[in-house]
N, C-alpha and C. Protein backbone atom coordinates (compact mmCIF):
# COMPACT_ATOMS: atom_id res chain seq x y z
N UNK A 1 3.76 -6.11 64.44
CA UNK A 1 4.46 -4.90 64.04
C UNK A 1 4.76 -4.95 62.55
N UNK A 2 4.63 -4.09 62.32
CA UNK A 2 5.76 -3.54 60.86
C UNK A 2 6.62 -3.03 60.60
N UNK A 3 7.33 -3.11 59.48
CA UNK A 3 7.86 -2.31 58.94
C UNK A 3 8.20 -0.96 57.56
N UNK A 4 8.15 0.37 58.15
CA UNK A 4 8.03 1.37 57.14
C UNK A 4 9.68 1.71 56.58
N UNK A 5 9.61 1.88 55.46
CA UNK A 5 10.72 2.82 55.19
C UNK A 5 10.51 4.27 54.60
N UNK A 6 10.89 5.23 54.69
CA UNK A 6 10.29 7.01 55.13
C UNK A 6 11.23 7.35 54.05
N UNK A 7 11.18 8.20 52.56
CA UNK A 7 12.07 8.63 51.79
C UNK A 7 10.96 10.24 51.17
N UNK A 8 11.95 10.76 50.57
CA UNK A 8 11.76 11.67 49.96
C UNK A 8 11.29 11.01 48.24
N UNK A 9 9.94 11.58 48.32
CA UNK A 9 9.34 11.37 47.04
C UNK A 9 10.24 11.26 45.52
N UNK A 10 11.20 12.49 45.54
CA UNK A 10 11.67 12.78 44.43
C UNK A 10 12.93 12.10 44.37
N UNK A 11 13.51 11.29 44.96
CA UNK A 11 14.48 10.57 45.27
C UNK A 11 14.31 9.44 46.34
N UNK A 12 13.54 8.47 45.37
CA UNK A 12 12.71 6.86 46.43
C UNK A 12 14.12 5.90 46.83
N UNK A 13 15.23 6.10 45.84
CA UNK A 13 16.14 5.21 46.60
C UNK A 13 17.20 5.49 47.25
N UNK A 14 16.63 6.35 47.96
CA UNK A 14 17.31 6.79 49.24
C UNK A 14 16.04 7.11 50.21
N UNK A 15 16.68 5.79 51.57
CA UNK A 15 15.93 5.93 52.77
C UNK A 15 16.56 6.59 53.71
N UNK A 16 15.63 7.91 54.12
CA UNK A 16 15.63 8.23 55.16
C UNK A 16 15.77 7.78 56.90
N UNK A 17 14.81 7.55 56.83
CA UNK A 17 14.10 6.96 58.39
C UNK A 17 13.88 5.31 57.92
N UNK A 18 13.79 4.83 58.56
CA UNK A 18 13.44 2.91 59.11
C UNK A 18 12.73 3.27 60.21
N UNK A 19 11.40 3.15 60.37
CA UNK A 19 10.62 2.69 61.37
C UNK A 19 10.26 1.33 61.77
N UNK A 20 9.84 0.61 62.85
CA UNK A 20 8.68 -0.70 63.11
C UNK A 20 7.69 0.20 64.25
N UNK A 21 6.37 -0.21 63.34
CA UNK A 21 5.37 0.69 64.30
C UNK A 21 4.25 -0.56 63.88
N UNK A 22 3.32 -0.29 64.69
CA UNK A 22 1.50 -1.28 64.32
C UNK A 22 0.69 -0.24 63.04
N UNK A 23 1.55 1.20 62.55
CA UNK A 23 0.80 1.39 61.72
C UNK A 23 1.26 3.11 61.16
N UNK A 24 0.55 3.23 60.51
CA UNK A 24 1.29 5.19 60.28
C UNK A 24 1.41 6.06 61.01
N UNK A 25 0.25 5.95 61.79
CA UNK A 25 -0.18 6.84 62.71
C UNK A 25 1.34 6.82 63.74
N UNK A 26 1.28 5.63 64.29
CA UNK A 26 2.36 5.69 64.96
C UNK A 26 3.34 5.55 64.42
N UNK A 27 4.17 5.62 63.36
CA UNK A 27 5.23 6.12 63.04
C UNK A 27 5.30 7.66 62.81
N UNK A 28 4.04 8.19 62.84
CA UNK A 28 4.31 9.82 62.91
C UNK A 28 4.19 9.98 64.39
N UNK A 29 3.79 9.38 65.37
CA UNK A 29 4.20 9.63 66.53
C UNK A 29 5.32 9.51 67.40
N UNK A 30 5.78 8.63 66.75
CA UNK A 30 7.19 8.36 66.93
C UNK A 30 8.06 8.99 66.50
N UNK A 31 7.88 9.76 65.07
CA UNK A 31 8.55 11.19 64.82
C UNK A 31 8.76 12.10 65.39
N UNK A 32 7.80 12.24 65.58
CA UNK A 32 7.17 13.19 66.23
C UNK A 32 7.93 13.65 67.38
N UNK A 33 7.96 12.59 68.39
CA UNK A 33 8.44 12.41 69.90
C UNK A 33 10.15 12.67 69.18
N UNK A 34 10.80 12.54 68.39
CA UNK A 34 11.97 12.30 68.12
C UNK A 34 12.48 13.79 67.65
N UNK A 35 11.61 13.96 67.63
CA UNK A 35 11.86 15.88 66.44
C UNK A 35 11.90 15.93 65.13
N UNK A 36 11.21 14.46 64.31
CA UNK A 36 12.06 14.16 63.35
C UNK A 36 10.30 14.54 62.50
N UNK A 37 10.96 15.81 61.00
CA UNK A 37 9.91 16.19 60.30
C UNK A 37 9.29 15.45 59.05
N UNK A 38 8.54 14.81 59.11
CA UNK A 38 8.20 14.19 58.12
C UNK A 38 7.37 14.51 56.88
N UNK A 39 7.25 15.70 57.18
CA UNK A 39 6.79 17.14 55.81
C UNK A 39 6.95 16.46 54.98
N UNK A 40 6.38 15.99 53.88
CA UNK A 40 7.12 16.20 52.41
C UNK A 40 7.44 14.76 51.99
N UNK A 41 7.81 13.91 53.23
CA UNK A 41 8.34 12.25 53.18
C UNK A 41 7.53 11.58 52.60
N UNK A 42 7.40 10.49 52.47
CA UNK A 42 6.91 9.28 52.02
C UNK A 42 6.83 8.34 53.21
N UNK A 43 6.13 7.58 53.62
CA UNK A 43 5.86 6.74 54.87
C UNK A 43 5.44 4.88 53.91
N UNK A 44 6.55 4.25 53.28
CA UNK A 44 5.98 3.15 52.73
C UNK A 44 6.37 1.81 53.60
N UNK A 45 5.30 1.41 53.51
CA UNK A 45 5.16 -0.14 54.08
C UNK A 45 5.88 -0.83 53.50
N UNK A 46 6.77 -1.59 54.32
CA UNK A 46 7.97 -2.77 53.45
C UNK A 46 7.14 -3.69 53.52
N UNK A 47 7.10 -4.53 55.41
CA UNK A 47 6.61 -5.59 55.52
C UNK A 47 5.66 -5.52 56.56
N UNK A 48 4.74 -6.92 56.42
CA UNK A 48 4.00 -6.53 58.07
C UNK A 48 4.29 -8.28 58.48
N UNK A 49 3.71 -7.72 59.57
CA UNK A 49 4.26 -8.92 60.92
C UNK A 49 5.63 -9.03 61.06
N UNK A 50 6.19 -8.19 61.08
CA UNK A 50 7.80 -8.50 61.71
C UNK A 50 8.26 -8.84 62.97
N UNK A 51 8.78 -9.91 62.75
CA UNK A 51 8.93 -10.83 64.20
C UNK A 51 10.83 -10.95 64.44
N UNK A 52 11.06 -11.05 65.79
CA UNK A 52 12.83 -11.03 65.50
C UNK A 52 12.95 -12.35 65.61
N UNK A 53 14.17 -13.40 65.61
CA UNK A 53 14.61 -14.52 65.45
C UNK A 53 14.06 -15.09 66.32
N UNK A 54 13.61 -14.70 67.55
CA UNK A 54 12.17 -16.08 68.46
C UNK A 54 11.05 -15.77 68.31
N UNK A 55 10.58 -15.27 67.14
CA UNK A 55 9.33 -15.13 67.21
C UNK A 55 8.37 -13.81 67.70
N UNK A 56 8.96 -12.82 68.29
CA UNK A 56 8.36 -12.00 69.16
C UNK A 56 8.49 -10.84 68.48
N UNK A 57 7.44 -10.32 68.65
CA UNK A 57 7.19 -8.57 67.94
C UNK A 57 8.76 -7.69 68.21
N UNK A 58 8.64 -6.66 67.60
CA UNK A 58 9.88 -5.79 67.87
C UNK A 58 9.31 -4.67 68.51
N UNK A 59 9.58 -3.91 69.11
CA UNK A 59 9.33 -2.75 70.00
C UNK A 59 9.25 -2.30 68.56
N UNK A 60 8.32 -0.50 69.33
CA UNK A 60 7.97 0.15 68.05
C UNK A 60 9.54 1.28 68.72
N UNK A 61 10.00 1.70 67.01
CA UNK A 61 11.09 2.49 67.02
C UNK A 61 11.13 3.17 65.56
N UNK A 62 12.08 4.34 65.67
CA UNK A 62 12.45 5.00 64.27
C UNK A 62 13.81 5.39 64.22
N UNK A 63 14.96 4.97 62.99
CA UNK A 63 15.93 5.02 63.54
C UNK A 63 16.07 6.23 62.03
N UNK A 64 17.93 6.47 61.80
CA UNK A 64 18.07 7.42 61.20
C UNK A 64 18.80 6.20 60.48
N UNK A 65 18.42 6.22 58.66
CA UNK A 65 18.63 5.53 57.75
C UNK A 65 19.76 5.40 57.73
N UNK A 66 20.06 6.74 57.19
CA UNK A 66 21.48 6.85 56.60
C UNK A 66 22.79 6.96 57.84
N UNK A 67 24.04 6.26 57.40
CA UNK A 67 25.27 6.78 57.61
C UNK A 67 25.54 7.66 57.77
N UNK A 68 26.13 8.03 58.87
CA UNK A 68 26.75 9.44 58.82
C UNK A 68 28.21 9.16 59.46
């Protein structure tokens, strides 16, 4: 798995979305399924192979960055 972080072009330091997906595609599917529009976003690769503290892939997910 990986990890994306999803921002608005004109303002990169601020993240939107945090995804872990195997790739873009499926982080727009995962949007997708969520209602969440990714028009206009940025979809950048942080890291790849993300593993949690034993070793094991992370489910694919997309969460909402920011605080509210």
């Amino acid at each position: 798995m990986n990890t994306y972080n999803i921002f608005n072009e004109n303002e990169p330091s601020t993240i939107l979305y945090y995804a872990i997906a195997r790739n873009e595609d499926e982080v727009r599917m995962l949007a997708s399924d969520k209602e969440i529009d990714l028009e206009g976003l940025t979809i950048e690769l942080e890291r790849t192979s993300a593993k949690d503290q034993l070793g094991r892939d992370y489910s694919p997910s997309i969460k909402d960055a920011i605080v509210r």
